[in-house]
C-alpha atoms as a PDB file:
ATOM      1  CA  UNK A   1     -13.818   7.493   7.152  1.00  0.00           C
ATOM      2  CA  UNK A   2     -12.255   6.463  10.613  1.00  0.00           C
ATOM      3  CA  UNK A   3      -9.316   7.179  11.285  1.00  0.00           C
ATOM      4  CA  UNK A   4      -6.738   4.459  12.726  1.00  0.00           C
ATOM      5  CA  UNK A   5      -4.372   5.450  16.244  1.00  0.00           C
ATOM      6  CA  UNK A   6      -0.581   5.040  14.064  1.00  0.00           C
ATOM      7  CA  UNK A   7       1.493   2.386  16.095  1.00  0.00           C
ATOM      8  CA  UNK A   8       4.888   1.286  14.762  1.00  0.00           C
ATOM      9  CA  UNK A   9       3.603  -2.592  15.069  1.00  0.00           C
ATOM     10  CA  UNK A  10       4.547  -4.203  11.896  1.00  0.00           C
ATOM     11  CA  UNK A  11       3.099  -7.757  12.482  1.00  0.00           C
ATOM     12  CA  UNK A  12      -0.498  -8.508  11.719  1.00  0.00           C
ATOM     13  CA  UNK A  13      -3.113  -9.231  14.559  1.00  0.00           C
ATOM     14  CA  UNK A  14      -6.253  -9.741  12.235  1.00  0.00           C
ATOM     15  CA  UNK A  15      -6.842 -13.724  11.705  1.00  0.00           C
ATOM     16  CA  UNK A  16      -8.623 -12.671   8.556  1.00  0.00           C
ATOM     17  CA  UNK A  17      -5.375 -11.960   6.635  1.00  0.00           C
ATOM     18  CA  UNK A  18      -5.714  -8.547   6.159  1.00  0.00           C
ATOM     19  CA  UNK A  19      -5.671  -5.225   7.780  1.00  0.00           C
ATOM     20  CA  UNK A  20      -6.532  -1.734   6.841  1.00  0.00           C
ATOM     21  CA  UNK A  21      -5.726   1.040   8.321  1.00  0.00           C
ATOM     22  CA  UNK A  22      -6.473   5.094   7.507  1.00  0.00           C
ATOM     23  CA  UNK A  23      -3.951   6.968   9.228  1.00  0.00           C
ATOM     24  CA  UNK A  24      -3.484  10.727   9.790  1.00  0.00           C
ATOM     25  CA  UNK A  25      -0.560  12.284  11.615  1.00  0.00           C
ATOM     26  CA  UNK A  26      -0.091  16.201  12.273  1.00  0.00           C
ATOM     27  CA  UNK A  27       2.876  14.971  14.256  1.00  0.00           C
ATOM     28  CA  UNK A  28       5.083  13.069  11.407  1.00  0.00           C
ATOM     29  CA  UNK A  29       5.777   9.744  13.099  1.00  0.00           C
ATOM     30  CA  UNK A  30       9.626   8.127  13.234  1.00  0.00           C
ATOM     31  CA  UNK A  31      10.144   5.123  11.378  1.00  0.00           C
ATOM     32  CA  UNK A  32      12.726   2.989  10.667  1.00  0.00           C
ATOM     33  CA  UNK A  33      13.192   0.735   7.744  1.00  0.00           C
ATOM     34  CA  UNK A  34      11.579  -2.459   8.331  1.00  0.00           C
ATOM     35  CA  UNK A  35       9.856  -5.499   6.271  1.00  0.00           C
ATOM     36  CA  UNK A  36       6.960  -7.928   7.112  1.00  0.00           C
ATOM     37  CA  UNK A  37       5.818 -11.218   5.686  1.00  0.00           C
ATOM     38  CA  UNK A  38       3.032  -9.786   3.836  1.00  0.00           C
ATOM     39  CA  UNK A  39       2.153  -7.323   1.295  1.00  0.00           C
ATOM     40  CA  UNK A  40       1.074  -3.785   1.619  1.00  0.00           C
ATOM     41  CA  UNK A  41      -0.801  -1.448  -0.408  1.00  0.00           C
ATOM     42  CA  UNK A  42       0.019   2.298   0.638  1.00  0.00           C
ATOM     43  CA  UNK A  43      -2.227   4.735  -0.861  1.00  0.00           C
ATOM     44  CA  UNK A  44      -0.803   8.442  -0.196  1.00  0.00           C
ATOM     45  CA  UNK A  45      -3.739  10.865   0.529  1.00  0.00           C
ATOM     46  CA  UNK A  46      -1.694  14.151   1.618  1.00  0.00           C
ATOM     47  CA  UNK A  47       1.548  15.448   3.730  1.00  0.00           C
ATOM     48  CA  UNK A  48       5.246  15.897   2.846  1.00  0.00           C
ATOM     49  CA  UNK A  49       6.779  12.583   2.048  1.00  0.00           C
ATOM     50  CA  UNK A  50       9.538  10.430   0.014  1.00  0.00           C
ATOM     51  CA  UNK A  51       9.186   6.766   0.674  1.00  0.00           C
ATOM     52  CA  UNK A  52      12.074   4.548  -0.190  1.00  0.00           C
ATOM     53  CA  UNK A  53      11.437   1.297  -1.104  1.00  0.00           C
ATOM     54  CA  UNK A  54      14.264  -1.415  -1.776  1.00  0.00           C
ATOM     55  CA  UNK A  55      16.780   1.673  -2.573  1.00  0.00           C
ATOM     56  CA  UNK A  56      14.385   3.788  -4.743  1.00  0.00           C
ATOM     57  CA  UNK A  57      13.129   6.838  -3.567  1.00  0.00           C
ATOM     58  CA  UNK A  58       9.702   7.841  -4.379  1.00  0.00           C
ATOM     59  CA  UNK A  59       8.323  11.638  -3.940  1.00  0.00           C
ATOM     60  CA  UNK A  60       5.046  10.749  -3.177  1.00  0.00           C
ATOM     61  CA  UNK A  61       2.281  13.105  -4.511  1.00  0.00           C
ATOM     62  CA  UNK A  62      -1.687  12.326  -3.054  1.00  0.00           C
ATOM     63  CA  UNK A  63      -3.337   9.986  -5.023  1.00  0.00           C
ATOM     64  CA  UNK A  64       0.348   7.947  -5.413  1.00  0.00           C
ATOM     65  CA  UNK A  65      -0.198   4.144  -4.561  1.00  0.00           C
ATOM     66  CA  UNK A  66       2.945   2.147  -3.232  1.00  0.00           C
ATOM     67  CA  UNK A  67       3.307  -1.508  -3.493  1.00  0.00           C
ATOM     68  CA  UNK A  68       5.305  -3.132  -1.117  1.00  0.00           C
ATOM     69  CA  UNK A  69       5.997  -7.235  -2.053  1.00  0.00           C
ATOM     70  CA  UNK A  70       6.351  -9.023   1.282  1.00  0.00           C
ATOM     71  CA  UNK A  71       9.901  -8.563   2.611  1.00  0.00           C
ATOM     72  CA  UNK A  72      10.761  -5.617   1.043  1.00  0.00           C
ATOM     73  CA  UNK A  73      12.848  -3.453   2.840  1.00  0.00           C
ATOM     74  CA  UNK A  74      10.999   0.218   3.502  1.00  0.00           C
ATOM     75  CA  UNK A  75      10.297   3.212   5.210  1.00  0.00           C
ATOM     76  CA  UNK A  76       8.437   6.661   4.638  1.00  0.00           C
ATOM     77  CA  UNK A  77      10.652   9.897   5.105  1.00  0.00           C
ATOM     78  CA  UNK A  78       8.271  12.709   6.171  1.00  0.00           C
ATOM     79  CA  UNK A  79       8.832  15.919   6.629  1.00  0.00           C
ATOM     80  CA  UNK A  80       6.684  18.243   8.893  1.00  0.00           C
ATOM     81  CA  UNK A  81       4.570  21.110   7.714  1.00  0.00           C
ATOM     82  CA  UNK A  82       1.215  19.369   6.727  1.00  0.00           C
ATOM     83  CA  UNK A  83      -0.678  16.632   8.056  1.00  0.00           C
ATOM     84  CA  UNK A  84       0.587  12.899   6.981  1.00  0.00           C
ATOM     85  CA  UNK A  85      -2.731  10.882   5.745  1.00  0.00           C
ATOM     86  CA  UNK A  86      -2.858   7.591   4.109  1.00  0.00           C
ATOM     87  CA  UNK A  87      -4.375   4.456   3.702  1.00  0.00           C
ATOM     88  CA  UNK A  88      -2.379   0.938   4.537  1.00  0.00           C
ATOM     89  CA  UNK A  89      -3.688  -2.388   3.512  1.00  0.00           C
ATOM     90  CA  UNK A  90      -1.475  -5.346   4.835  1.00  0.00           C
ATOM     91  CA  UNK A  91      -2.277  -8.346   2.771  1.00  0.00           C
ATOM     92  CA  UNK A  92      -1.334 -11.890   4.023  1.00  0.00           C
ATOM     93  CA  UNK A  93      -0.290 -14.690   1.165  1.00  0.00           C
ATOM     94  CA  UNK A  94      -3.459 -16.770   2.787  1.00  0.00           C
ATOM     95  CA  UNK A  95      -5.676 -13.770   1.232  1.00  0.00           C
ATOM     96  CA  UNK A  96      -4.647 -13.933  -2.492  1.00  0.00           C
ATOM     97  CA  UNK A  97      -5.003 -18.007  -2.133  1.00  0.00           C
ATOM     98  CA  UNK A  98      -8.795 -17.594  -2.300  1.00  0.00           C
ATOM     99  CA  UNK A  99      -8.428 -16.279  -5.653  1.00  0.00           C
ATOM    100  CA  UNK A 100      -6.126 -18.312  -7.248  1.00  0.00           C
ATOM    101  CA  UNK A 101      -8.231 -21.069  -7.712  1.00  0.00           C
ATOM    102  CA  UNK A 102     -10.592 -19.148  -9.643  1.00  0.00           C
ATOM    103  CA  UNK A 103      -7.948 -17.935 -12.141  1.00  0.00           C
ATOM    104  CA  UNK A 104      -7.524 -14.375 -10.952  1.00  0.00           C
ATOM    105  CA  UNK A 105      -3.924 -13.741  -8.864  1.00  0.00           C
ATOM    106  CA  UNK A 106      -4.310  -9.928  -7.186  1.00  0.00           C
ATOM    107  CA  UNK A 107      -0.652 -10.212  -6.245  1.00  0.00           C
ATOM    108  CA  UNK A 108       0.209 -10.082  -9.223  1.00  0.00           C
ATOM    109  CA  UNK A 109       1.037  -6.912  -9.782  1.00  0.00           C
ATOM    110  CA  UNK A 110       2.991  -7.028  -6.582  1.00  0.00           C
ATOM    111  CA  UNK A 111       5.121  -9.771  -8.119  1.00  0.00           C
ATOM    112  CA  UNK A 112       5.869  -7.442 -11.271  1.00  0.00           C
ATOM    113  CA  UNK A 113       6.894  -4.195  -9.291  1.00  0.00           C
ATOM    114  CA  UNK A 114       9.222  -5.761  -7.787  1.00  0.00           C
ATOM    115  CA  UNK A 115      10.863  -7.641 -10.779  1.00  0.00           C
ATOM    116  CA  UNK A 116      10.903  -4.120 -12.415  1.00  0.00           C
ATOM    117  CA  UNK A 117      11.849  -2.574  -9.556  1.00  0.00           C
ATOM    118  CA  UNK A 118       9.617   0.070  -9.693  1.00  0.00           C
ATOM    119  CA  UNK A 119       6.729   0.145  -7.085  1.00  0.00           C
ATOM    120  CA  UNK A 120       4.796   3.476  -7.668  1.00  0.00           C
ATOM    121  CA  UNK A 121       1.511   4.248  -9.401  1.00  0.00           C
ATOM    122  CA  UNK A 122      -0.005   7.270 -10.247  1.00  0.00           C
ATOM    123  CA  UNK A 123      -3.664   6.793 -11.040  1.00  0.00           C
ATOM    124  CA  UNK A 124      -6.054   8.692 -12.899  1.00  0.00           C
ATOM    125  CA  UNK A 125      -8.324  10.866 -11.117  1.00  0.00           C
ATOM    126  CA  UNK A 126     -11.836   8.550 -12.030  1.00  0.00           C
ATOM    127  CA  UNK A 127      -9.861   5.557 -11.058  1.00  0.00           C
ATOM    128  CA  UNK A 128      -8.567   7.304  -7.564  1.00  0.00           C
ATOM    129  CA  UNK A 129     -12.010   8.373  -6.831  1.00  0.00           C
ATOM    130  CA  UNK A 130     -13.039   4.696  -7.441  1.00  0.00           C
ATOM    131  CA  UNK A 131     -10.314   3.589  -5.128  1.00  0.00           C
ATOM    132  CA  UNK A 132     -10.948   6.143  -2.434  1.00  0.00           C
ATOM    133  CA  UNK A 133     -15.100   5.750  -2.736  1.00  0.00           C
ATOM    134  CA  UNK A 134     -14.020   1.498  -2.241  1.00  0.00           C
ATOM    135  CA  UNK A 135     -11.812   2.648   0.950  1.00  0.00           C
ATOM    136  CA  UNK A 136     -14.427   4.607   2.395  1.00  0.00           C
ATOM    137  CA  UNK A 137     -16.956   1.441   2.001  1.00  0.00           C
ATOM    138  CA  UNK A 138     -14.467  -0.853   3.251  1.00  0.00           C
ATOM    139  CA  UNK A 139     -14.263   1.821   6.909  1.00  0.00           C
ATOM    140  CA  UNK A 140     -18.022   1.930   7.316  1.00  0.00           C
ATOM    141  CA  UNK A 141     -18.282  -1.668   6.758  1.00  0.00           C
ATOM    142  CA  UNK A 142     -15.375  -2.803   9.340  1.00  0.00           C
ATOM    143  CA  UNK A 143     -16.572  -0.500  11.917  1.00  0.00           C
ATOM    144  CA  UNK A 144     -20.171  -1.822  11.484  1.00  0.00           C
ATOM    145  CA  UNK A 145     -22.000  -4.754  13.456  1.00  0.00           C
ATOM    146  CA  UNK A 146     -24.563  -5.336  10.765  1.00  0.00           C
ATOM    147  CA  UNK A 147     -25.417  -8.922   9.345  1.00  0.00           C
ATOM    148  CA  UNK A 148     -22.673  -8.979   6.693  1.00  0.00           C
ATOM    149  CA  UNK A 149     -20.445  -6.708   7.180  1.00  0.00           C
ATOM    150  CA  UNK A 150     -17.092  -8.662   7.151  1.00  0.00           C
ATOM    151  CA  UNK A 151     -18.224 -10.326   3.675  1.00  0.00           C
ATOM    152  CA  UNK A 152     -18.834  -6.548   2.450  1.00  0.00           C
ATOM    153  CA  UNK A 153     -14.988  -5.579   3.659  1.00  0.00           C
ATOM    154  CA  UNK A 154     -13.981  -8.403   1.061  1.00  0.00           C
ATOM    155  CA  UNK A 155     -15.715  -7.702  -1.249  1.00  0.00           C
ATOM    156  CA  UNK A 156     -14.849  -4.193  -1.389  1.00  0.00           C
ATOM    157  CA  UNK A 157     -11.392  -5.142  -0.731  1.00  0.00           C
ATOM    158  CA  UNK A 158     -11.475  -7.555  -3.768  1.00  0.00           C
ATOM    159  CA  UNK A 159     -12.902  -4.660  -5.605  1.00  0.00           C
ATOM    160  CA  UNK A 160      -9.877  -2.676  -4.706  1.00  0.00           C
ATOM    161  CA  UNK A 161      -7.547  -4.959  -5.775  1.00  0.00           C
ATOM    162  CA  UNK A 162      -8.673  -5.170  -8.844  1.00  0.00           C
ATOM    163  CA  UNK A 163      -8.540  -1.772  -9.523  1.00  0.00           C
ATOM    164  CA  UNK A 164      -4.985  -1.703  -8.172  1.00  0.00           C
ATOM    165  CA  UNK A 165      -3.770  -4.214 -10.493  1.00  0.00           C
ATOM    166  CA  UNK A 166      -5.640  -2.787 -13.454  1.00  0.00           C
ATOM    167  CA  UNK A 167      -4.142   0.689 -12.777  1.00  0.00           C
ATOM    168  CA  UNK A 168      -1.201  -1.080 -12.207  1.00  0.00           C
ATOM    169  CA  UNK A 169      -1.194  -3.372 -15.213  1.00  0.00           C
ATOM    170  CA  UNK A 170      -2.502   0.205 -17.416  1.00  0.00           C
ATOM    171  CA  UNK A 171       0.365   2.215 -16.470  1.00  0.00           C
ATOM    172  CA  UNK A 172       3.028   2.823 -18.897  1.00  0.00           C
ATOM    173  CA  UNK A 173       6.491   1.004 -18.170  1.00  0.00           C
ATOM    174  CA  UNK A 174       8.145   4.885 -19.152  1.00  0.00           C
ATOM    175  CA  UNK A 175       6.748   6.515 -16.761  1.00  0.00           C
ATOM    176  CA  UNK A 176       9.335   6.435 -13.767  1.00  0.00           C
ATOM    177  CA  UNK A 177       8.822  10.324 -12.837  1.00  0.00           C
ATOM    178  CA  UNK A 178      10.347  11.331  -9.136  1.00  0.00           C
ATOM    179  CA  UNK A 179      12.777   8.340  -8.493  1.00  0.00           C
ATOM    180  CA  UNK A 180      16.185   8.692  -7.143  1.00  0.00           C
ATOM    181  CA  UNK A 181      18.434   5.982  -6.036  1.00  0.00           C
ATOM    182  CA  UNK A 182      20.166   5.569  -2.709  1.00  0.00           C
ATOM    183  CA  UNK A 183      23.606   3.974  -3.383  1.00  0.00           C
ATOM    184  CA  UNK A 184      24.051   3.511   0.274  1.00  0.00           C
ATOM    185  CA  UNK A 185      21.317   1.421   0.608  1.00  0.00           C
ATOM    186  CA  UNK A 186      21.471  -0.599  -2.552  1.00  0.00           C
ATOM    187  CA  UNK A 187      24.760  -1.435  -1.230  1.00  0.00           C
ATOM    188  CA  UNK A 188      23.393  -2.761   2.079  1.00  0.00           C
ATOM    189  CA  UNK A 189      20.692  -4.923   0.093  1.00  0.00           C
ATOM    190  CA  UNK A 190      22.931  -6.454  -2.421  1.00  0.00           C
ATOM    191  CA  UNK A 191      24.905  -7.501   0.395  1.00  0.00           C
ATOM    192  CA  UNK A 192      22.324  -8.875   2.324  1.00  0.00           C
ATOM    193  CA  UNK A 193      21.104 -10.644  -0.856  1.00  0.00           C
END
Protein backbone atom coordinates (compact mmCIF):
# COMPACT_ATOMS: atom_id res chain seq x y z
CA UNK A 1 0.00 0.00 0.00
CA UNK A 2 1.04 3.77 -0.43
CA UNK A 3 1.78 5.49 2.04
CA UNK A 4 0.20 9.13 2.66
CA UNK A 5 2.85 12.44 3.62
CA UNK A 6 0.97 13.09 7.53
CA UNK A 7 -0.18 16.85 7.51
CA UNK A 8 -2.11 18.21 10.50
CA UNK A 9 -4.98 19.51 7.89
CA UNK A 10 -8.20 18.49 9.36
CA UNK A 11 -10.63 19.76 6.62
CA UNK A 12 -11.40 17.64 3.61
CA UNK A 13 -10.15 18.61 0.02
CA UNK A 14 -11.66 15.51 -1.89
CA UNK A 15 -15.16 16.64 -3.62
CA UNK A 16 -15.98 12.96 -3.49
CA UNK A 17 -16.76 12.99 0.27
CA UNK A 18 -14.24 10.92 1.41
CA UNK A 19 -10.61 10.58 2.01
CA UNK A 20 -8.25 7.86 2.92
CA UNK A 21 -5.20 8.08 4.02
CA UNK A 22 -2.32 5.25 5.18
CA UNK A 23 0.00 6.97 7.30
CA UNK A 24 3.35 5.90 8.84
CA UNK A 25 5.44 8.05 11.15
CA UNK A 26 8.97 6.99 12.70
CA UNK A 27 8.88 10.54 13.97
CA UNK A 28 5.52 10.55 16.27
CA UNK A 29 3.74 13.64 14.98
CA UNK A 30 2.20 16.52 17.58
CA UNK A 31 -1.35 16.84 17.67
CA UNK A 32 -3.70 18.68 19.35
CA UNK A 33 -7.25 17.87 20.09
CA UNK A 34 -9.38 18.89 17.34
CA UNK A 35 -12.91 17.89 15.60
CA UNK A 36 -14.17 18.06 11.94
CA UNK A 37 -17.58 17.93 10.35
CA UNK A 38 -17.27 14.48 9.25
CA UNK A 39 -16.67 11.07 10.42
CA UNK A 40 -13.52 9.12 10.66
CA UNK A 41 -12.65 5.61 10.73
CA UNK A 42 -9.06 5.08 12.37
CA UNK A 43 -7.77 1.71 11.95
CA UNK A 44 -4.49 1.25 14.23
CA UNK A 45 -1.87 -0.90 12.35
CA UNK A 46 1.27 -0.53 14.83
CA UNK A 47 3.29 2.11 17.20
CA UNK A 48 2.86 3.24 20.83
CA UNK A 49 -0.41 4.99 21.24
CA UNK A 50 -3.55 5.99 23.59
CA UNK A 51 -6.12 7.95 21.70
CA UNK A 52 -8.65 9.88 23.68
CA UNK A 53 -11.77 10.37 22.32
CA UNK A 54 -14.58 12.63 23.99
CA UNK A 55 -12.73 11.99 27.55
CA UNK A 56 -12.08 8.21 27.15
CA UNK A 57 -8.82 6.99 26.74
CA UNK A 58 -8.21 4.13 24.53
CA UNK A 59 -4.76 1.97 24.57
CA UNK A 60 -4.79 1.18 21.18
CA UNK A 61 -3.43 -2.32 20.24
CA UNK A 62 -2.91 -3.03 16.03
CA UNK A 63 -5.82 -4.25 14.57
CA UNK A 64 -7.99 -1.64 17.09
CA UNK A 65 -10.55 0.42 14.92
CA UNK A 66 -11.65 3.95 16.31
CA UNK A 67 -14.80 5.62 15.40
CA UNK A 68 -14.90 9.12 15.55
CA UNK A 69 -18.83 10.69 15.02
CA UNK A 70 -18.38 14.07 13.34
CA UNK A 71 -17.52 16.70 15.98
CA UNK A 72 -16.10 14.70 18.39
CA UNK A 73 -13.46 16.10 20.22
CA UNK A 74 -9.95 13.92 19.73
CA UNK A 75 -6.48 13.39 19.55
CA UNK A 76 -3.86 10.43 19.46
CA UNK A 77 -1.13 10.46 22.32
CA UNK A 78 1.95 8.67 20.91
CA UNK A 79 4.78 7.83 22.36
CA UNK A 80 8.15 7.25 20.50
CA UNK A 81 9.96 3.97 20.22
CA UNK A 82 8.23 2.28 17.15
CA UNK A 83 6.93 3.47 14.04
CA UNK A 84 3.17 5.08 14.17
CA UNK A 85 1.08 3.35 11.13
CA UNK A 86 -2.53 3.61 10.48
CA UNK A 87 -5.20 3.95 8.23
CA UNK A 88 -7.73 7.21 8.30
CA UNK A 89 -10.92 7.30 6.40
CA UNK A 90 -12.73 10.77 6.67
CA UNK A 91 -16.30 10.24 5.72
CA UNK A 92 -18.53 13.25 4.74
CA UNK A 93 -22.54 13.04 5.73
CA UNK A 94 -23.05 13.46 1.66
CA UNK A 95 -21.33 9.80 1.50
CA UNK A 96 -23.70 7.77 3.79
CA UNK A 97 -26.77 9.69 1.87
CA UNK A 98 -26.24 7.37 -1.12
CA UNK A 99 -27.13 4.57 1.00
CA UNK A 100 -29.89 5.59 2.84
CA UNK A 101 -32.23 5.39 0.25
CA UNK A 102 -31.60 1.88 -0.28
CA UNK A 103 -32.26 0.95 3.38
CA UNK A 104 -28.72 0.40 4.56
CA UNK A 105 -27.28 3.52 6.99
CA UNK A 106 -23.18 2.77 7.39
CA UNK A 107 -23.15 5.52 9.99
CA UNK A 108 -24.83 3.79 11.95
CA UNK A 109 -22.64 2.39 14.02
CA UNK A 110 -21.04 5.77 14.35
CA UNK A 111 -24.32 7.05 15.77
CA UNK A 112 -24.31 4.14 18.49
CA UNK A 113 -20.61 4.62 19.75
CA UNK A 114 -21.19 7.64 20.55
CA UNK A 115 -24.58 7.24 22.44
CA UNK A 116 -22.66 4.49 24.40
CA UNK A 117 -19.83 6.32 24.62
CA UNK A 118 -17.58 3.83 23.75
CA UNK A 119 -15.79 4.12 20.31
CA UNK A 120 -13.27 1.16 20.12
CA UNK A 121 -13.39 -2.18 18.32
CA UNK A 122 -11.30 -4.96 18.47
CA UNK A 123 -11.87 -7.26 15.53
CA UNK A 124 -11.21 -10.72 14.94
CA UNK A 125 -8.24 -11.65 13.10
CA UNK A 126 -10.37 -13.11 9.67
CA UNK A 127 -12.40 -10.00 9.86
CA UNK A 128 -9.06 -7.62 10.20
CA UNK A 129 -7.50 -9.42 7.39
CA UNK A 130 -10.76 -8.72 5.43
CA UNK A 131 -10.54 -5.12 6.41
CA UNK A 132 -6.86 -4.70 5.73
CA UNK A 133 -7.03 -6.94 2.21
CA UNK A 134 -10.28 -4.07 1.38
CA UNK A 135 -7.68 -1.15 2.39
CA UNK A 136 -5.05 -2.40 0.33
CA UNK A 137 -7.65 -2.58 -2.80
CA UNK A 138 -8.99 0.68 -2.03
CA UNK A 139 -4.72 2.18 -2.34
CA UNK A 140 -4.10 0.42 -5.63
CA UNK A 141 -7.33 1.52 -6.93
CA UNK A 142 -6.98 5.43 -5.92
CA UNK A 143 -3.53 5.58 -7.11
CA UNK A 144 -4.57 3.96 -10.46
CA UNK A 145 -5.68 5.73 -13.84
CA UNK A 146 -7.50 2.71 -15.15
CA UNK A 147 -11.17 2.88 -16.61
CA UNK A 148 -12.96 2.47 -13.26
CA UNK A 149 -11.01 2.97 -10.75
CA UNK A 150 -12.87 5.63 -8.62
CA UNK A 151 -16.15 3.30 -8.80
CA UNK A 152 -13.74 0.38 -7.46
CA UNK A 153 -12.55 2.85 -4.34
CA UNK A 154 -16.42 2.82 -3.49
CA UNK A 155 -17.05 -0.07 -3.78
CA UNK A 156 -14.35 -1.31 -1.72
CA UNK A 157 -15.01 1.43 0.59
CA UNK A 158 -18.72 0.32 0.85
CA UNK A 159 -17.31 -3.07 1.43
CA UNK A 160 -15.42 -1.73 4.34
CA UNK A 161 -18.07 -0.21 5.90
CA UNK A 162 -19.93 -2.90 6.09
CA UNK A 163 -17.57 -4.86 7.71
CA UNK A 164 -17.01 -2.04 10.19
CA UNK A 165 -20.49 -1.90 11.23
CA UNK A 166 -20.89 -5.66 11.34
CA UNK A 167 -17.79 -5.97 13.60
CA UNK A 168 -19.13 -3.19 15.21
CA UNK A 169 -22.73 -4.29 15.58
CA UNK A 170 -20.99 -8.19 16.65
CA UNK A 171 -19.04 -6.90 19.42
CA UNK A 172 -20.15 -7.49 22.85
CA UNK A 173 -21.48 -4.30 24.82
CA UNK A 174 -19.02 -5.89 28.01
CA UNK A 175 -16.21 -5.67 26.47
CA UNK A 176 -14.74 -2.13 27.44
CA UNK A 177 -11.01 -3.51 28.05
CA UNK A 178 -8.17 -0.52 28.23
CA UNK A 179 -10.42 2.60 28.94
CA UNK A 180 -9.62 5.21 31.40
CA UNK A 181 -11.36 8.44 31.88
CA UNK A 182 -9.90 11.92 31.87
CA UNK A 183 -11.86 14.00 34.46
CA UNK A 184 -10.16 17.05 33.21
CA UNK A 185 -11.45 16.79 30.02
CA UNK A 186 -14.93 15.54 30.67
CA UNK A 187 -15.10 18.61 32.61
CA UNK A 188 -14.16 20.85 29.67
CA UNK A 189 -16.85 18.98 27.39
CA UNK A 190 -19.72 19.08 29.72
CA UNK A 191 -19.10 22.62 29.89
CA UNK A 192 -18.90 23.25 26.45
CA UNK A 193 -22.08 21.13 26.04
Amino acid sequence: MNKDIWTDRQVMLDESAFEFHHYLDHVPPKVEFHQHPFYEVFLFLGGNVSYTIEGKTYKLLPGDILLTNSLDIHRPEISPGKPYERIVIWLDERFFEQLRAGGDDLASCFADAARKDYRRIRPDQSSLIRMRNLCAQISQAQNSRAFGSFTLVCAYLFEFLVEVCRCYFNTSDTVQEDVTENDKINGILAYIN
